[in-house]
C-alpha atoms as a PDB file:
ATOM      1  CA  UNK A   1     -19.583  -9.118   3.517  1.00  0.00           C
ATOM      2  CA  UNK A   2     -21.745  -8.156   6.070  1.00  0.00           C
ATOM      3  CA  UNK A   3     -21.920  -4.460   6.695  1.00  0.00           C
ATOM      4  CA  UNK A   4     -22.158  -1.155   4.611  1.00  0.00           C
ATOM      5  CA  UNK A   5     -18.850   0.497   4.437  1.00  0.00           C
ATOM      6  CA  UNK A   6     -20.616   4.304   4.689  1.00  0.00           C
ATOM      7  CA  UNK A   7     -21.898   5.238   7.906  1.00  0.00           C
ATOM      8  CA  UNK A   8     -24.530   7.597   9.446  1.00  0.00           C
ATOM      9  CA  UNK A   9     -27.009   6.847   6.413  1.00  0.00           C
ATOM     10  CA  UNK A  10     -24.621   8.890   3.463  1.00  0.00           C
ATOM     11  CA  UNK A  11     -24.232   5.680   1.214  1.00  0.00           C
ATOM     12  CA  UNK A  12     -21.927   6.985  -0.931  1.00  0.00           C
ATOM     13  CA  UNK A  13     -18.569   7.914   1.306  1.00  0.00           C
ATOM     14  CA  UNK A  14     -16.202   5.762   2.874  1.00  0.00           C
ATOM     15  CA  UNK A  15     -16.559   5.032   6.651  1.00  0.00           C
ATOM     16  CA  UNK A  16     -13.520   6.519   9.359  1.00  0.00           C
ATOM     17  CA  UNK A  17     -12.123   3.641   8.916  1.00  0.00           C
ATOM     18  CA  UNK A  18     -11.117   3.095   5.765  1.00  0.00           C
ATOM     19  CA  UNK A  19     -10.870   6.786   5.269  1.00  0.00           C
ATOM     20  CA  UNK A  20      -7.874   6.126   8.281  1.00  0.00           C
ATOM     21  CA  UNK A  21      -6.418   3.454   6.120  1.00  0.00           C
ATOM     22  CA  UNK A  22      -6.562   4.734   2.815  1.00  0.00           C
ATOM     23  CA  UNK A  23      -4.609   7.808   3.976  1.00  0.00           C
ATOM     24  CA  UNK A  24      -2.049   6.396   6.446  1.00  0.00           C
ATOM     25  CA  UNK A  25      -0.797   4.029   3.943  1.00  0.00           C
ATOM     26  CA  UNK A  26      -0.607   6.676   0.979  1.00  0.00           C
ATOM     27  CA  UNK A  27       1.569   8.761   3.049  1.00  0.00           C
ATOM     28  CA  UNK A  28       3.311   5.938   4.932  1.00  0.00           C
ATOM     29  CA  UNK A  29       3.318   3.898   0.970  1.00  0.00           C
ATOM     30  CA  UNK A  30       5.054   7.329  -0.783  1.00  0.00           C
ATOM     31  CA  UNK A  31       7.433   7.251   2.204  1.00  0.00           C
ATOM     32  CA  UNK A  32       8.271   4.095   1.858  1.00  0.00           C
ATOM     33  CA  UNK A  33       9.051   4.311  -2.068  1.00  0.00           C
ATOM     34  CA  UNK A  34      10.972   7.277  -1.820  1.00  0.00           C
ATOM     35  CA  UNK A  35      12.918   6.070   0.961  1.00  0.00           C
ATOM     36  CA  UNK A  36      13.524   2.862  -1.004  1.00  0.00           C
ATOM     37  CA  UNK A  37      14.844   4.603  -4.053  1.00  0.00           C
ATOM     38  CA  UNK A  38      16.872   6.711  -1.773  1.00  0.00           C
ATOM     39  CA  UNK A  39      18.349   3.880  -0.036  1.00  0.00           C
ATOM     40  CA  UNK A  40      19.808   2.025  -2.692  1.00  0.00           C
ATOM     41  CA  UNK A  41      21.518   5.532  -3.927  1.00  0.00           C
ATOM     42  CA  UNK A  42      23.622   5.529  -1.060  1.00  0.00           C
ATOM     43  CA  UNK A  43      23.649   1.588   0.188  1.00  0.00           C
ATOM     44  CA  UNK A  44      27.014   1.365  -0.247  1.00  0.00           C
ATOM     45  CA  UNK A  45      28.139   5.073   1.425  1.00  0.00           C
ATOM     46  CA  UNK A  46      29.041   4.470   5.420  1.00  0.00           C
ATOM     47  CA  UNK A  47      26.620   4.883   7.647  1.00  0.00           C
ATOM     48  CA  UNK A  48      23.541   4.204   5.546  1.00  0.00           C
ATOM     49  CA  UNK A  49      22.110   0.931   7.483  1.00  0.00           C
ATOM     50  CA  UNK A  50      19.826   3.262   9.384  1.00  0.00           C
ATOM     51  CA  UNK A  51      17.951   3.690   6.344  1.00  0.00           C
ATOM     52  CA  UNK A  52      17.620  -0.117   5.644  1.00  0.00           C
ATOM     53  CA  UNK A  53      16.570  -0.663   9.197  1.00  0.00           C
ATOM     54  CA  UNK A  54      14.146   2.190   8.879  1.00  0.00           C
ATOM     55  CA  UNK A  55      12.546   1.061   6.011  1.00  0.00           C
ATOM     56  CA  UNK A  56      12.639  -2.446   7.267  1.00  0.00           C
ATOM     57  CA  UNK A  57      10.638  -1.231  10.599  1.00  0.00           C
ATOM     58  CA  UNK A  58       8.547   1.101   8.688  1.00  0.00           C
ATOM     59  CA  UNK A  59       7.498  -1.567   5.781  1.00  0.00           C
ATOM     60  CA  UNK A  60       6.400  -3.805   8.678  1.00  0.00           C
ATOM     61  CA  UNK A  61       4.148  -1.026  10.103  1.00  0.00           C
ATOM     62  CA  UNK A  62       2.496  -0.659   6.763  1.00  0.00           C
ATOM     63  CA  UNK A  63       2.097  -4.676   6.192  1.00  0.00           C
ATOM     64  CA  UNK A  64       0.288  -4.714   9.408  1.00  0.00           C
ATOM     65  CA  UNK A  65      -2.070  -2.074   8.598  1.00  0.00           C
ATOM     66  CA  UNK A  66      -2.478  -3.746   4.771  1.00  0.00           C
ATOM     67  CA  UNK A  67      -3.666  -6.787   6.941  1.00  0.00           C
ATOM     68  CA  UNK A  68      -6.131  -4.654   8.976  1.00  0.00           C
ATOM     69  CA  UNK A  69      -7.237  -3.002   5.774  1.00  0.00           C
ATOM     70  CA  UNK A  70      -7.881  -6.055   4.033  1.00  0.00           C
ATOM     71  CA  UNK A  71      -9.865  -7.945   6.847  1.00  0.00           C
ATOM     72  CA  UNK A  72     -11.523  -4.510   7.315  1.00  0.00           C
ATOM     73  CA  UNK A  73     -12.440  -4.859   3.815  1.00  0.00           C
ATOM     74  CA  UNK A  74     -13.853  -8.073   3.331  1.00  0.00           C
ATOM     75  CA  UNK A  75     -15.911  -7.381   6.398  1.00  0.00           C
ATOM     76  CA  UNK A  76     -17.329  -4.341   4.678  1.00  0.00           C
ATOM     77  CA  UNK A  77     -18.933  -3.282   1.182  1.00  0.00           C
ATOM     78  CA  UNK A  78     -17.158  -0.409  -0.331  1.00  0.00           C
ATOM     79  CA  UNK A  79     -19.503   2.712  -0.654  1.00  0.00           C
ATOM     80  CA  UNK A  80     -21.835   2.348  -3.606  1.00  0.00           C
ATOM     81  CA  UNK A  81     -20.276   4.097  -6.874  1.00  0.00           C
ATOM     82  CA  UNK A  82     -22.519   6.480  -8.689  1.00  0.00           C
ATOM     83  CA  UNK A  83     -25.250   5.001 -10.895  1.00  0.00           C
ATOM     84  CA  UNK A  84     -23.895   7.668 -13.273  1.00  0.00           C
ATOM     85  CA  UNK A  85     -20.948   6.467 -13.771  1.00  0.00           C
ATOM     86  CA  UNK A  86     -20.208   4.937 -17.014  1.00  0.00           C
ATOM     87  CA  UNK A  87     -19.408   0.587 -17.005  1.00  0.00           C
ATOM     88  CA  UNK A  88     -16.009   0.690 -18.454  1.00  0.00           C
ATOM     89  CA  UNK A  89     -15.123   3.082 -15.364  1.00  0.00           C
ATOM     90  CA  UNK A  90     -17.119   1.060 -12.968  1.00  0.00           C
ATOM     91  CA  UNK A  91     -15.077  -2.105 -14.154  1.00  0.00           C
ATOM     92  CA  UNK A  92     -11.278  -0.251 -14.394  1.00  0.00           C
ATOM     93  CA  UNK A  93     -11.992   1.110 -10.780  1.00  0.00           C
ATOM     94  CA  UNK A  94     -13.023  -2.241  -9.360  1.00  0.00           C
ATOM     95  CA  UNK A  95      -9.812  -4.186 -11.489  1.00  0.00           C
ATOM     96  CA  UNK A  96      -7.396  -1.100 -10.324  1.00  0.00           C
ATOM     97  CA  UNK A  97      -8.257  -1.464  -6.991  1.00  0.00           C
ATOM     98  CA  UNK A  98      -7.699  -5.447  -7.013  1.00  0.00           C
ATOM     99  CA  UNK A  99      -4.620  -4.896  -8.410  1.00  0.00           C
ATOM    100  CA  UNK A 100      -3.667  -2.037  -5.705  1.00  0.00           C
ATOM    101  CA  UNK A 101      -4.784  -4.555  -2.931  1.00  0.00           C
ATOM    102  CA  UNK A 102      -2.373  -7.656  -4.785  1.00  0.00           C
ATOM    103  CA  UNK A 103       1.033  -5.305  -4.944  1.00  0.00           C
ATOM    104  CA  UNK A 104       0.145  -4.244  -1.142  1.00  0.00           C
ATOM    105  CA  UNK A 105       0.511  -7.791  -0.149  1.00  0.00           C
ATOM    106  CA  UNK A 106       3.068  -8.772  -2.399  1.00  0.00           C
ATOM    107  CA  UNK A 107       5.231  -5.347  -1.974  1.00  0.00           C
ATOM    108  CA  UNK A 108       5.992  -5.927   2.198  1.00  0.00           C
ATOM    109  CA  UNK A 109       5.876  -9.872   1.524  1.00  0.00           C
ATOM    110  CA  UNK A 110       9.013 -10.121  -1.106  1.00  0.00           C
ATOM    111  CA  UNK A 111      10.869  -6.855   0.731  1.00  0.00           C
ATOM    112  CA  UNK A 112      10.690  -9.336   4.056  1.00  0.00           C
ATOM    113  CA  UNK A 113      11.460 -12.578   2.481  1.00  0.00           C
ATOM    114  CA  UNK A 114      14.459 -10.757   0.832  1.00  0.00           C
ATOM    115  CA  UNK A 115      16.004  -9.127   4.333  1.00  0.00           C
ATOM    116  CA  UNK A 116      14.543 -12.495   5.933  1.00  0.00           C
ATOM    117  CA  UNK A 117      17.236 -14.562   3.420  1.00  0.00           C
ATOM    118  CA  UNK A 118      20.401 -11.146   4.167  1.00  0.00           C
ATOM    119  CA  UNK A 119      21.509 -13.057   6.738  1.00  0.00           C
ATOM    120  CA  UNK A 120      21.169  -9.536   8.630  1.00  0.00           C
ATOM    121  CA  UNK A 121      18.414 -10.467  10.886  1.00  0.00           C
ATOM    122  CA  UNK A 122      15.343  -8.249  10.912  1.00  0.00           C
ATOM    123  CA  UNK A 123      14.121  -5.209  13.491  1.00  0.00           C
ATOM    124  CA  UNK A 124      11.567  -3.748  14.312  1.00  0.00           C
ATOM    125  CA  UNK A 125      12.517   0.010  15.387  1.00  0.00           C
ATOM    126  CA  UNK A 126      15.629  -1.828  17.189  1.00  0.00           C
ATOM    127  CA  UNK A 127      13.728  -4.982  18.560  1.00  0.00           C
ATOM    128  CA  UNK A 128      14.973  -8.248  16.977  1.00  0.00           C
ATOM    129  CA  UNK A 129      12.079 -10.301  15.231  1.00  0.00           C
ATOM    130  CA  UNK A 130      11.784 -14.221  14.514  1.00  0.00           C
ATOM    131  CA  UNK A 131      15.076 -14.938  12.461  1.00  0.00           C
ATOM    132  CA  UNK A 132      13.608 -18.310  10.740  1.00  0.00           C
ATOM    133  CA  UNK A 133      15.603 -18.084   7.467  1.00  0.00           C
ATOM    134  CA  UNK A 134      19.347 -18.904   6.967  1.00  0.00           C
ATOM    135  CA  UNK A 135      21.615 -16.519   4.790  1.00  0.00           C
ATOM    136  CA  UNK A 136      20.982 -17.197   1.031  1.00  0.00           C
ATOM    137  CA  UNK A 137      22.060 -14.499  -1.449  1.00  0.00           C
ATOM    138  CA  UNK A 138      20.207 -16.287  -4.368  1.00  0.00           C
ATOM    139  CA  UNK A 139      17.192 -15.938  -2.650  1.00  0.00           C
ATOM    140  CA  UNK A 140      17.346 -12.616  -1.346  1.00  0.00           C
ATOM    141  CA  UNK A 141      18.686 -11.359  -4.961  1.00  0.00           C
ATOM    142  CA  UNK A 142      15.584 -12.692  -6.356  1.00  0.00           C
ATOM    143  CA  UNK A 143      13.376 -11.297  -4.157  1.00  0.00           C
ATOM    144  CA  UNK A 144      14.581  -8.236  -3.671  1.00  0.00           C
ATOM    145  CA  UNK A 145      14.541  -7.965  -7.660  1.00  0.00           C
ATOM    146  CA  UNK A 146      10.479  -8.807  -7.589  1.00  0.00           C
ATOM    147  CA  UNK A 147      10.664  -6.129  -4.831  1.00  0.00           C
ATOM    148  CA  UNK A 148      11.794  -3.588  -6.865  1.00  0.00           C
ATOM    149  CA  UNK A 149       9.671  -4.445  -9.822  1.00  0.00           C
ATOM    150  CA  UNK A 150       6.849  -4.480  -7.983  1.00  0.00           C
ATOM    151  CA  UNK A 151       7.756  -0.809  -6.636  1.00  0.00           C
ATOM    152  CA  UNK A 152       7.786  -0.019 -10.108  1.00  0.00           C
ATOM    153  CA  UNK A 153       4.347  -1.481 -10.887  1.00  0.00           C
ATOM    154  CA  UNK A 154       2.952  -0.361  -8.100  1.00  0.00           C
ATOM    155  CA  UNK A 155       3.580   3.507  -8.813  1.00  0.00           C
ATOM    156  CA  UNK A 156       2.100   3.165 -11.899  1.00  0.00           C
ATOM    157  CA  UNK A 157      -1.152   1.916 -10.336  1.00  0.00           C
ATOM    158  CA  UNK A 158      -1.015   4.441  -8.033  1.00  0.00           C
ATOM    159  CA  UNK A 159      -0.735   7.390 -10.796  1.00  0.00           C
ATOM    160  CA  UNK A 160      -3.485   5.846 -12.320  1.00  0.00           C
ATOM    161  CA  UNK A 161      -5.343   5.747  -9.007  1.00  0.00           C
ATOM    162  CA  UNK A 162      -4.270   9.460  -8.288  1.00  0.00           C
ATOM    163  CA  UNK A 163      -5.005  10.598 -11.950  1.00  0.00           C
ATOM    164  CA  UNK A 164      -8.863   9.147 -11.859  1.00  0.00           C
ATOM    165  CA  UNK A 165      -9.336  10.554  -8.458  1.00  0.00           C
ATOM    166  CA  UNK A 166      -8.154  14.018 -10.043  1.00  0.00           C
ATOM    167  CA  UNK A 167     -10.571  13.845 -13.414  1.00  0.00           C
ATOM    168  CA  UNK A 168     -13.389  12.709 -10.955  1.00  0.00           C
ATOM    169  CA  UNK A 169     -12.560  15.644  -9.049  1.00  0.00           C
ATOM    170  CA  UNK A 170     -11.666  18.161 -11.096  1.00  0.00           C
ATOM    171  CA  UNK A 171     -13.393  17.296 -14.363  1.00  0.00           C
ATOM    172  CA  UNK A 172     -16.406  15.245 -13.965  1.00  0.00           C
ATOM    173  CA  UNK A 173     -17.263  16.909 -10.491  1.00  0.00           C
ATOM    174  CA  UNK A 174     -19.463  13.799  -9.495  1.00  0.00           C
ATOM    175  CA  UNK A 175     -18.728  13.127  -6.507  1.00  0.00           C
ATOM    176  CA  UNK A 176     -16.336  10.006  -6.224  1.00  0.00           C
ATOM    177  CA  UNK A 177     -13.595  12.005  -5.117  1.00  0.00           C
ATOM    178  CA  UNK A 178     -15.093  13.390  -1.653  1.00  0.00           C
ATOM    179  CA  UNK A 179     -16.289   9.830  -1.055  1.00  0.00           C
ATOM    180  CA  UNK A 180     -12.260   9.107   0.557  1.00  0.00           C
ATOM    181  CA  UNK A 181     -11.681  12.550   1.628  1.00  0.00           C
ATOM    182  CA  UNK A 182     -11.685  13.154   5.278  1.00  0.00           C
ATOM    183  CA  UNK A 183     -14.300  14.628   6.649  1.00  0.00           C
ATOM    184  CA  UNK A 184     -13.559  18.546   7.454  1.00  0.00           C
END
């Protein structure tokens, strides 16, 4: 790691940056999950491949900006926590966030080795990508299943993400919170 993630001398916040990321994919991320859930409501109703291929096209979009995140990341030292700030919060902050950063990669990663193995071919917002895999329902049942279990697991980490940036907001008033909010 070779740089301080804060800029301009303030330490404790998050730099543009990762402010940018951390945003764009919690919007584009609930999106994603809700149009997921939606999706399979209605997969079998007419007319509902548009959904697939938009989820498809958007899920790309946010595995590309996981992968700038992440080599943003190692590349840069998260702002410095409060000194404050009890251990056992110090050590379920830095575990949450590993295991935020392990469904990011795995969440796009089994959702495109599923539609890779549908035999449907993959697009991007209408462009055809790479089709390297041949048709293989096994496969794409078993992914797809991880891919839904790790949608599960991962909105549960993100409640608990949500819910600690709440208390640190609304009930400890320390600090931690403003650290990822935009600047104003």
């Amino acid at each position: 790691m070779t740089s301080q993630e804060a800029t301009s001398g303030n330490s404790d916040r998050y730099s543009s940056p990762a402010i940018f990321f951390h945003w764009t994919l919690a919007v584009l991320i609930t999106g994603l999950v809700g149009l997921g859930w939606y999706m399979m409501s209605v997969e079998e109703e007419p007319g509902s491949e548009w959904l697939f291929s938009l989820h498809i096209s958007l899920g790309l979009t946010a595995a590309a900006l996981i992968v700038m995140r992440l080599f943003w990341r190692l590349r840069h030292v998260p702002a410095a926590l409060p000194s404050s700030l009890p251990v056992w919060q110090v050590k379920a902050s830095r575990y949450t966030h590993k295991l935020l950063y392990l469904l990011l990669i795995l969440m796009p990663t089994t959702g495109y080795l599923g539609a890779s193995f549908s035999g449907d071919g993959i697009a991007y917002f209408g462009f055809a990508t790479l089709d390297w895999a041949s048709k293989n329902d096994m496969l794409k049942e078993q992914f797809f299943t991880i891919h839904s279990w790790i949608a599960w697991i991962l909105v549960a980490a993100i409640a608990l993400h949500v819910l600690a940036a709440l208390k640190h907001l609304f009930l400890d008033r320390d600090g931690v919170f403003e650290r990822m909010w935009p600047r104003t």
